[in-house]
Protein backbone atom coordinates (compact mmCIF):
# COMPACT_ATOMS: atom_id res chain seq x y z
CA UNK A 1 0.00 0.00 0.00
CA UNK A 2 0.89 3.67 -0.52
CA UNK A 3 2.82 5.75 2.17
CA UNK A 4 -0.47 8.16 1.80
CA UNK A 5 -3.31 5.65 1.96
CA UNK A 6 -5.22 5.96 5.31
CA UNK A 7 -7.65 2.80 6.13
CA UNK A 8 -8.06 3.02 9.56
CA UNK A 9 -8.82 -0.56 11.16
CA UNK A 10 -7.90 -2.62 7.69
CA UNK A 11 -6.58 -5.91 8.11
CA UNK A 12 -6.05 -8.90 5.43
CA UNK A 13 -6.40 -11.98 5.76
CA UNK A 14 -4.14 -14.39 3.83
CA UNK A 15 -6.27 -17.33 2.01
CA UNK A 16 -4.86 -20.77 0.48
CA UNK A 17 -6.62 -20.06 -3.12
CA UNK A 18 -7.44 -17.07 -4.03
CA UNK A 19 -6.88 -12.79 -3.03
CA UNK A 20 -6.60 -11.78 0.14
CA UNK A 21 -9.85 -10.75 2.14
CA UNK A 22 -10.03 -7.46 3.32
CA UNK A 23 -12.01 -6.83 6.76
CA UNK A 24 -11.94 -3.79 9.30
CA UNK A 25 -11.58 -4.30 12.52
CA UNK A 26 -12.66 -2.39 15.66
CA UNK A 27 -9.91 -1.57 18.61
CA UNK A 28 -9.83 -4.47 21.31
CA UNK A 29 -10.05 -2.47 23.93
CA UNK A 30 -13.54 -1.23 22.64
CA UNK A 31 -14.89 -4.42 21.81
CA UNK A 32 -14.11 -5.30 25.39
CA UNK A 33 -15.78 -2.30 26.68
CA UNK A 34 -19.14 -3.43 24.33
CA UNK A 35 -18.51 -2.09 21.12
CA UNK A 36 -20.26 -4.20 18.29
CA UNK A 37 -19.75 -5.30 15.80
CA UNK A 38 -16.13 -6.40 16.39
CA UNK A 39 -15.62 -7.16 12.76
CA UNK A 40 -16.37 -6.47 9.26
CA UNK A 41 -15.73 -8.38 6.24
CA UNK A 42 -15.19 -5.38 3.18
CA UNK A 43 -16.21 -6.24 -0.37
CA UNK A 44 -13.69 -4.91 -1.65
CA UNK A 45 -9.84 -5.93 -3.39
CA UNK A 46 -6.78 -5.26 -0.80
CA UNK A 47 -4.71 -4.80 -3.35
CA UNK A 48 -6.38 -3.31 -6.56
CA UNK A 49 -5.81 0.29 -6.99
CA UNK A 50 -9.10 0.79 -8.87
CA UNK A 51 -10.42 -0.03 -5.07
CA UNK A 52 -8.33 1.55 -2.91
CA UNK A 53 -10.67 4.82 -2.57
CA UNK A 54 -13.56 2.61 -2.10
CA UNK A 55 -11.78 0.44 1.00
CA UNK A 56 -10.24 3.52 2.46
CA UNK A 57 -13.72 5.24 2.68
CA UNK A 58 -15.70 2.26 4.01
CA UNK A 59 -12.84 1.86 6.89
CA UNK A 60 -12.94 5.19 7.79
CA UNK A 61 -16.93 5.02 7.86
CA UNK A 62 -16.85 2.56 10.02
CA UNK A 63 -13.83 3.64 12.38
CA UNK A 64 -16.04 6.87 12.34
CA UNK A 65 -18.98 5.20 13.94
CA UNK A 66 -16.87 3.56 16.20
CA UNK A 67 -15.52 6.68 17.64
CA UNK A 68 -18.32 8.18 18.13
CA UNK A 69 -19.97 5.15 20.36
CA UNK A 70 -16.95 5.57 22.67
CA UNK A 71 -17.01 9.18 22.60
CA UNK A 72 -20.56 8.47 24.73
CA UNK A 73 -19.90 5.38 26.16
CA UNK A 74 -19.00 5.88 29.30
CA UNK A 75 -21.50 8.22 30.55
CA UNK A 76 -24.15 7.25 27.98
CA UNK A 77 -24.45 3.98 28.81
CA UNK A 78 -28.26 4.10 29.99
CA UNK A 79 -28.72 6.21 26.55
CA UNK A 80 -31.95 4.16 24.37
CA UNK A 81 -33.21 5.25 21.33
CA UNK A 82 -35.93 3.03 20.53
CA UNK A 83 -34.20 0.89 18.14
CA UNK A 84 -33.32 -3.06 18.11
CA UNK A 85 -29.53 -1.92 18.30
CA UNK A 86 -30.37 0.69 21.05
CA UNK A 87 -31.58 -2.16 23.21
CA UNK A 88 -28.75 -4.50 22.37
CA UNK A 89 -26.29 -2.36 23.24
CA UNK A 90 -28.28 -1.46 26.55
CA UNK A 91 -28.76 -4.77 27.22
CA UNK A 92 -24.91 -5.64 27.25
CA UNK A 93 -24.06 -2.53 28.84
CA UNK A 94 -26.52 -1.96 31.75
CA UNK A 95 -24.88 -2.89 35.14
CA UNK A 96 -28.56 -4.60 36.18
CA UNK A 97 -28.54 -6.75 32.81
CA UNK A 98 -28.57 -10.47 32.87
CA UNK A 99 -25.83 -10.26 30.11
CA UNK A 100 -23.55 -9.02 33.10
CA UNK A 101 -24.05 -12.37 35.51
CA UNK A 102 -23.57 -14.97 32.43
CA UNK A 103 -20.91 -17.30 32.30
CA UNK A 104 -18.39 -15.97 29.72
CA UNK A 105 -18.32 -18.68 27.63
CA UNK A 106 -22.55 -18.23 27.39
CA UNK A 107 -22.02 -14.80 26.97
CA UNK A 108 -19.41 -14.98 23.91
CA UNK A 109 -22.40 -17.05 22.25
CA UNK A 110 -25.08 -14.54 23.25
CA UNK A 111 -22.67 -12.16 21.74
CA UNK A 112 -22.61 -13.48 18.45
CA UNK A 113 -25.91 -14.53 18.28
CA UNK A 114 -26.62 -10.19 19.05
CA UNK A 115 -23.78 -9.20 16.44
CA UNK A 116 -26.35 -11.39 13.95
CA UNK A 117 -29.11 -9.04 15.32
CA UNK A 118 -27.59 -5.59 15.29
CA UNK A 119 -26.39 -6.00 11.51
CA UNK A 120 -29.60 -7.86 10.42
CA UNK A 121 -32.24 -5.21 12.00
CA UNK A 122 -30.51 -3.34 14.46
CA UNK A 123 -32.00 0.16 12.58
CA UNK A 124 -35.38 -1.17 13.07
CA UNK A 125 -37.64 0.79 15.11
CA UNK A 126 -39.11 -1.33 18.10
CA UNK A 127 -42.74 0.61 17.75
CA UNK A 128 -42.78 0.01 13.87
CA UNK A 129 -42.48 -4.05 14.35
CA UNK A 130 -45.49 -6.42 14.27
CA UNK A 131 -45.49 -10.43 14.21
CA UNK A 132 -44.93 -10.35 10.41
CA UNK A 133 -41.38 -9.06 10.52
CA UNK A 134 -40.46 -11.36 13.33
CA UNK A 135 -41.82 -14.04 11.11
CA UNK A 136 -40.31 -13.14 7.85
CA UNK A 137 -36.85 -12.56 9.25
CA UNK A 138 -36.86 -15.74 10.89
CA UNK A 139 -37.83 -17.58 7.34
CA UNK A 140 -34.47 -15.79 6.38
CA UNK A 141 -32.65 -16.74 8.88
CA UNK A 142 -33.01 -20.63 8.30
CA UNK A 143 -32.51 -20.51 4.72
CA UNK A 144 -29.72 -22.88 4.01
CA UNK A 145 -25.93 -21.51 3.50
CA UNK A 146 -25.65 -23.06 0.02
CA UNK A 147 -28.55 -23.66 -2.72
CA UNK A 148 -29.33 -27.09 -1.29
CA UNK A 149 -27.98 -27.55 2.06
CA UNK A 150 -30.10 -27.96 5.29
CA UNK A 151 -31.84 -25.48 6.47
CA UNK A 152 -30.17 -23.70 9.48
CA UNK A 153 -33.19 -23.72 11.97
CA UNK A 154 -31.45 -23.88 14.66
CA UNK A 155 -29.69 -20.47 13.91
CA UNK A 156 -32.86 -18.97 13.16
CA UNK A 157 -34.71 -19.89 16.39
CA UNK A 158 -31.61 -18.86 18.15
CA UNK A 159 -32.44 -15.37 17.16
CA UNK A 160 -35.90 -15.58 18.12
CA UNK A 161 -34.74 -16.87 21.64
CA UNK A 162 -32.29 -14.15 21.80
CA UNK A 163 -34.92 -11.15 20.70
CA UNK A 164 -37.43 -12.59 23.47
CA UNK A 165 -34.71 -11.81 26.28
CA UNK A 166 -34.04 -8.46 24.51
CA UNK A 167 -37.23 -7.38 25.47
CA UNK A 168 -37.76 -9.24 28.85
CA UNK A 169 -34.74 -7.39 29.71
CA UNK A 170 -36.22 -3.89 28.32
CA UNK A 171 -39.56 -4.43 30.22
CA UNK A 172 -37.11 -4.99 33.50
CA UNK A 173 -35.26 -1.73 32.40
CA UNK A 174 -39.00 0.31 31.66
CA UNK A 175 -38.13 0.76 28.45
CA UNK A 176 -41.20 1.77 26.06
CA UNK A 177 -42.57 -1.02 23.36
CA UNK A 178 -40.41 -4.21 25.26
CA UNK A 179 -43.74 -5.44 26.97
CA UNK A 180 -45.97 -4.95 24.07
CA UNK A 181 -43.44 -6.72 21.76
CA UNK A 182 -42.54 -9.71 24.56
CA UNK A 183 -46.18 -10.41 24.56
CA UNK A 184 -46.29 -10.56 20.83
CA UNK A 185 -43.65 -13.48 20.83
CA UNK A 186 -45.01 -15.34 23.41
CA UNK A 187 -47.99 -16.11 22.13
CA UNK A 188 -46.57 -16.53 18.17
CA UNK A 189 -45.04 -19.96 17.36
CA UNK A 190 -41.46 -21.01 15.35
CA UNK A 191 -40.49 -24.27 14.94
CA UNK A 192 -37.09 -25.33 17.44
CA UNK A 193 -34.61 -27.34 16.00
CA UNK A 194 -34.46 -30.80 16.46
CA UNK A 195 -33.00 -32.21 18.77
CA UNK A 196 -29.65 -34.39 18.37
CA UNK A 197 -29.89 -38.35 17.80
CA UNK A 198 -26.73 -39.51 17.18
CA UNK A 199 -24.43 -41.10 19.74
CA UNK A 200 -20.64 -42.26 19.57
CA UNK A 201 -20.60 -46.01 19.72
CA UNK A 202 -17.88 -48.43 20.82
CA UNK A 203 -16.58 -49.35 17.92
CA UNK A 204 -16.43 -44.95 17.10
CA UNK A 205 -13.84 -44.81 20.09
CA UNK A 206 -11.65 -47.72 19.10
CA UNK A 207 -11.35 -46.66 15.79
CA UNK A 208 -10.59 -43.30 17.15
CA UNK A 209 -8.14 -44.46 19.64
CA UNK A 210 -6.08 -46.19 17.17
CA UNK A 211 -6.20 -42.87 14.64
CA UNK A 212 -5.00 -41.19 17.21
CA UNK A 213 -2.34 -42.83 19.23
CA UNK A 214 -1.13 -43.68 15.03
CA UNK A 215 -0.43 -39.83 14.73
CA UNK A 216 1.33 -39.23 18.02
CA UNK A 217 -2.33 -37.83 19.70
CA UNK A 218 -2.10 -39.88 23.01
CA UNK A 219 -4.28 -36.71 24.38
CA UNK A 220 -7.27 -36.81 21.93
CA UNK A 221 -7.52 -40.66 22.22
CA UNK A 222 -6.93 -40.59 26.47
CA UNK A 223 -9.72 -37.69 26.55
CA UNK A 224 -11.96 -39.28 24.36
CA UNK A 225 -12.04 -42.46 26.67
CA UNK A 226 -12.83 -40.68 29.44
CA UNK A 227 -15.62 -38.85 28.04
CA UNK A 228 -16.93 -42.29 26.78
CA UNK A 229 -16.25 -44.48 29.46
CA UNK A 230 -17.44 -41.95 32.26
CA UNK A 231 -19.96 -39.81 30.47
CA UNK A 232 -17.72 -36.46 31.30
CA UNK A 233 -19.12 -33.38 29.79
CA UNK A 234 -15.63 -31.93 27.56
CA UNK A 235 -15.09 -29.14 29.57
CA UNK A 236 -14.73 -30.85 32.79
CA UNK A 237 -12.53 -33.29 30.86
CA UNK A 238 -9.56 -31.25 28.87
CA UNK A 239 -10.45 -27.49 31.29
CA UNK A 240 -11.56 -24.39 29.81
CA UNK A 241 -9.91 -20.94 29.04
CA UNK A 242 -11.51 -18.36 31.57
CA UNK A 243 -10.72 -14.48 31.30
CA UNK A 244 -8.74 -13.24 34.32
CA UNK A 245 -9.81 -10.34 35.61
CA UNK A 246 -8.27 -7.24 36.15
CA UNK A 247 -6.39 -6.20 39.16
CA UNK A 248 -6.19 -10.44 39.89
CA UNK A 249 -2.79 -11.95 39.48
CA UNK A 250 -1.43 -13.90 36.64
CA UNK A 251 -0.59 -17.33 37.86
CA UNK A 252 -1.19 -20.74 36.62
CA UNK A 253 -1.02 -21.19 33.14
CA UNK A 254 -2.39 -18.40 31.30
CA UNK A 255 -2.50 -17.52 27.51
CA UNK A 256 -3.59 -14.39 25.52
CA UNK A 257 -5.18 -13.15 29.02
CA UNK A 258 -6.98 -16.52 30.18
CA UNK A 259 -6.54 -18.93 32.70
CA UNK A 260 -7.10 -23.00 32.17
CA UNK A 261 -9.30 -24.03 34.73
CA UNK A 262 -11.15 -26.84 35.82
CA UNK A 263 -9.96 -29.38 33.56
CA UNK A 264 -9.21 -33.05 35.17
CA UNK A 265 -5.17 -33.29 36.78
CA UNK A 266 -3.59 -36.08 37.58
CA UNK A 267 -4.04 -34.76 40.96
CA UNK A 268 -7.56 -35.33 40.44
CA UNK A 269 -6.70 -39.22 39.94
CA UNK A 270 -5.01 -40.05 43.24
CA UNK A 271 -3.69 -42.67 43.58
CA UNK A 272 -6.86 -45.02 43.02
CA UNK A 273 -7.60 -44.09 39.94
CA UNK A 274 -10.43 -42.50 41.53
CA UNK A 275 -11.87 -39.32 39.98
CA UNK A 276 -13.90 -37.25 42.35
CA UNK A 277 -14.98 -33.91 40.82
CA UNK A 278 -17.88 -30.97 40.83
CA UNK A 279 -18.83 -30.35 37.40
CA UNK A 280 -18.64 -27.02 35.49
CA UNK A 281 -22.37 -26.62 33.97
CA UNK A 282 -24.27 -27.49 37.10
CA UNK A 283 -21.33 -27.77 40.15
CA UNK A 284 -22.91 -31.26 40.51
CA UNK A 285 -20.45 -34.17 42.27
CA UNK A 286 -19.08 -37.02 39.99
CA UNK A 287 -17.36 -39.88 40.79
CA UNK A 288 -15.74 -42.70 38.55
CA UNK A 289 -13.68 -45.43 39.26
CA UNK A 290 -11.14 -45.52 36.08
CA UNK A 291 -9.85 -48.58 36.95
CA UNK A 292 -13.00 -50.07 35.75
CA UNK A 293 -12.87 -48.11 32.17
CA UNK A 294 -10.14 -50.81 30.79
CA UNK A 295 -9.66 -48.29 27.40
CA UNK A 296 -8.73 -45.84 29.81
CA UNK A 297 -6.47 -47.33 32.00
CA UNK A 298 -4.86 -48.90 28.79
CA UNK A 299 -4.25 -45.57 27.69
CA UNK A 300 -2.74 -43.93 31.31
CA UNK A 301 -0.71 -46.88 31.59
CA UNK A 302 1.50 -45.26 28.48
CA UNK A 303 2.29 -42.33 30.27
CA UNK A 304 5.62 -42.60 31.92
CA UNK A 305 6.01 -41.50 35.59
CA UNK A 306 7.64 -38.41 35.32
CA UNK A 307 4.69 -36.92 32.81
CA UNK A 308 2.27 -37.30 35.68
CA UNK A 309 1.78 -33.97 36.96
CA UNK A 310 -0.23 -31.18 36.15
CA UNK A 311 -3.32 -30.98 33.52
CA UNK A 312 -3.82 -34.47 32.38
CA UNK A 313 -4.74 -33.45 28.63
CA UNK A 314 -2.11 -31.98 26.85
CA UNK A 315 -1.44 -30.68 23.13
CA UNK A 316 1.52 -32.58 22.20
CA UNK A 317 2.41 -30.10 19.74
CA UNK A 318 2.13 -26.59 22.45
CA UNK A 319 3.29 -28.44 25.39
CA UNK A 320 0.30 -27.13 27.39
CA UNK A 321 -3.60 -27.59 27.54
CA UNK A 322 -5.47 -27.63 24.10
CA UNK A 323 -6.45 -23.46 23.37
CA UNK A 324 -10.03 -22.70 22.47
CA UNK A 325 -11.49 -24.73 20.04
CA UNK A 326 -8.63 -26.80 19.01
CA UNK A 327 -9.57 -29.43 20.69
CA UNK A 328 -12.07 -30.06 18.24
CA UNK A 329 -10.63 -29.49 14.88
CA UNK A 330 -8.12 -31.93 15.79
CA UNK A 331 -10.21 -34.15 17.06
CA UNK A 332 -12.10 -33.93 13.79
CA UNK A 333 -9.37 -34.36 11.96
CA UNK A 334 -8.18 -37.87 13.21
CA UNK A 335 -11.93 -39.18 13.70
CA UNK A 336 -12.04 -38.40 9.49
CA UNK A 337 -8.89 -40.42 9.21
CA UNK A 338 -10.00 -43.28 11.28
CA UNK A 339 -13.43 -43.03 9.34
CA UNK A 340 -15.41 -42.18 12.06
CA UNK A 341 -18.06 -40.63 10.18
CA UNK A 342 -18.96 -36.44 10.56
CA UNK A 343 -22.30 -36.97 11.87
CA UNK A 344 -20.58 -37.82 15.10
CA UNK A 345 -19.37 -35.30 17.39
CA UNK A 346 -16.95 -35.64 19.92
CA UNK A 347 -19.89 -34.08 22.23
CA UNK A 348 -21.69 -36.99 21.30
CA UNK A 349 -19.78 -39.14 23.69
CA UNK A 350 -21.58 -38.67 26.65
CA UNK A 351 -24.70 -39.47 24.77
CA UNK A 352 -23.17 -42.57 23.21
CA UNK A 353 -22.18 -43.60 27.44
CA UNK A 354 -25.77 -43.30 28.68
CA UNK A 355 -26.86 -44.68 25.71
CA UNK A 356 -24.50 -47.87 26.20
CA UNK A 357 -25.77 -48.31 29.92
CA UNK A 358 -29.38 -48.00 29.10
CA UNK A 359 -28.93 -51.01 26.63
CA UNK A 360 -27.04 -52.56 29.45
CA UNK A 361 -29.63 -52.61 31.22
CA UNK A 362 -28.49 -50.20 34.33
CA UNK A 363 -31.00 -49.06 36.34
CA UNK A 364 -31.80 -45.41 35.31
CA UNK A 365 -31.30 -43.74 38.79
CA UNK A 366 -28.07 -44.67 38.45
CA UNK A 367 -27.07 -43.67 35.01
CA UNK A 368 -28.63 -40.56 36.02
CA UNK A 369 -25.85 -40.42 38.64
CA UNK A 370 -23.11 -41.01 37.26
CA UNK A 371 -23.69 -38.51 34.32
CA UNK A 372 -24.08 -35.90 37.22
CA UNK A 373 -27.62 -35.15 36.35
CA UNK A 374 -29.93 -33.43 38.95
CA UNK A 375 -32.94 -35.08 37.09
CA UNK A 376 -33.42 -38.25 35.46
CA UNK A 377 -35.89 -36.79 32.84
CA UNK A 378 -32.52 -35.21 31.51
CA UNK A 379 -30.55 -37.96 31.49
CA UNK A 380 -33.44 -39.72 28.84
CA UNK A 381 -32.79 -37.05 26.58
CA UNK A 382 -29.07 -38.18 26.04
CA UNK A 383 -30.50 -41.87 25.63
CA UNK A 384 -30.32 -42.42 21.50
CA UNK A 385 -31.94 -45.29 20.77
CA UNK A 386 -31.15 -47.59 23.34
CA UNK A 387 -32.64 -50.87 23.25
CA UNK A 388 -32.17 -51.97 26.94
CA UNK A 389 -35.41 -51.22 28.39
CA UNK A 390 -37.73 -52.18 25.13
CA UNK A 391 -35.75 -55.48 25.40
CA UNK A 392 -36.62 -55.97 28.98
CA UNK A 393 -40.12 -54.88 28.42
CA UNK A 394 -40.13 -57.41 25.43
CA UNK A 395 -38.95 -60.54 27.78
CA UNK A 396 -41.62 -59.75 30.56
CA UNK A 397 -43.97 -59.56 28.42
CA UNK A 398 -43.00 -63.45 26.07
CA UNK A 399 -42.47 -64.35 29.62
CA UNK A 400 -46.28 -63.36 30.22
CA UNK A 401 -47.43 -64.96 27.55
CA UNK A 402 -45.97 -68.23 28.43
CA UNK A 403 -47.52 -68.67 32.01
CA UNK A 404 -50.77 -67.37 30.20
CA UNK A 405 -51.21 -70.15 27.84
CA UNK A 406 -49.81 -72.92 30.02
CA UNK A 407 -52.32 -75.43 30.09
């Protein structure tokens, strides 16, 4: 670029095939502060001069707007105009908002799911919307990605969802239109997404095990077991990256400003093999005897002494706990090579455990607690087509019929 070219906020991004993408991006310490969105992908070439006006405008537009929303932000944060974005914005702002007592990994979703909002219809007028525009932009909103894909329902009932706590959280905050519009949604009717079927099986994990200890990925086959074999949630398996907050000092093992936390340790194994934890989503008590699990213990029994300290699951390649989200793509990527098809999830293991025990034939109560559910009406929704009770229901019932027609 020229010496004499101002973009303010213009960042490329590098792709395999193809130009480089051009996006403006807002300052991090704004985004932190509330400022959406924190992104925006420009239409335009990074490196044709025919363009250049056209990108340099559009980055200062937007750097403009940003500006002026920090100009105000810190004594206008109660400021509403009447407008979908207005209440966003309050909503993540306001001290008394729910948005402020969320867990931050909900609230990076909510955030996403409101960034989807504020660019969609954020100009929108909350006294000039009726049930037909709440309506038509959700028929938009599940239209597939590509000409022929699945529709993306779940996306667009997210939205819905998300605009109903909008306004439950405007008629908290008094704000004009929020009840009338609330009421409007709760009596109008969109259809949810359905929910997930598919469990990891057996023969999934062994397949994956042996991908993965093949590449060198004694972590993604050692957490995998012990999300399988003990129906751990992920999080309380391989920990979590948790902002820390300011003034609070940096210790344990931190990167790019957060914490690990609450991921299993070999501390956490004792010497037993015994795995006594409180759970992340609920801060309900699990226990699990690993020494029963015999793909687990298989697994620990390759790690040599000296290894046995700290976080148990470790990226072989960073020397330290998985960061966010890659976990998963490599996870992905070895399931793929050991053919473990796409429909199944590495979430899907916990599923695929209850699942296993129902067919088993274990006595509900108890599946219930060792998945670390408070109710066992939740622990049936993670059971995918289990056999186990049908089966037994099937036997009592040939059993019946014998006695019956005894002469």
């Amino acid at each position: 670029m020229p010496s004499d070219f101002t973009a303010p906020g213009l960042k490329r991004r590098k792709r395999k095939t193809g130009p480089d993408v051009a996006y403006w991006v807002a300052r991090a310490d704004l985004v932190k502060a509330g400022y959406r969105p924190e992104t925006v992908r420009l239409p335009y070439a990074v490196d044709d001069p025919a363009q250049r006006d056209l990108l340099a405008a559009a980055c200062m537009k937007l750097q403009a707007e940003m500006l002026e929303w920090s100009s105000g932000q810190g004594r206008e944060t109660q400021r509403f105009d009447g407008t979908i974005l207005g209440l966003s914005r309050r909503y993540q702002t306001d001290e008394a908002s729910p948005f402020q007592r969320l867990k931050h990994t909900t609230r990076h979703k909510d955030t996403y799911t409101l960034v989807i909002i504020e660019k969609a219809f954020g100009a929108r007028a909350l006294a000039a919307l009726k049930i037909g525009d709440f309506y038509r932009w959700y028929g938009a909103a599940k239209k597939p990605k590509a000409p022929g894909g699945p529709e993306r329902v779940r996306r667009a009932y997210g939205i819905i969802k998300k605009l109903r706590e909008l306004f439950a959280f405007g008629i908290m905050a008094e704000l004009p239109e929020c009840r009338r519009l609330y009421e409007v949604l709760e009596h109008a009717r969109f259809a949810q997404p359905a929910r997930r079927r598919i469990a990891m099986e057996l023969g999934h994990v062994e397949a994956f095990v042996a991908g993965a200890l093949a590449r060198g990925r004694l972590s993604l086959a050692l957490g995998t077991a012990i999300q399988f074999e003990t129906a751990m949630r992920q999080k309380d398996v391989i920990g979590e990256w948790m902002p820390v907050a300011a003034g609070e000092p940096v210790t344990g093992i931190v990167l790019n400003g957060r914490r690990w936390a609450n991921g299993l340790t070999w501390s956490d194994l004792a010497a037993d093999l015994v795995v006594r934890k409180a759970t992340t989503k609920t801060g309900a008590f699990a226990a699990h005897d690993l020494k029963l699990c015999a793909i687990v213990l298989a697994l620990l029994e390759r790690v040599p002494a000296d290894r046995r300290i700290g976080p148990l699951i470790i990226d072989e390649t960073a020397g330290r706990p998985y960061a966010e989200s890659a976990y998963g793509r490599e996870w992905r990527i070895v399931a793929r090579a050991a053919g473990v098809p796409d429909a199944v999830w590495n979430m899907d293991a916990r599923a695929g455990a209850i699942t296993e025990a129902e067919d088993a034939g274990a006595d509900l109560d108890h599946i219930r607690s060792a998945a670390a559910h408070a109710q066992g009406s939740t622990t049936l929704r993670y059971s995918r087509g289990a056999i186990g009770k049908s089966r037994a229901v099937a036997e009592l019932r040939a059993a019946h019929r014998a006695v019956r027609n005894k002469p």
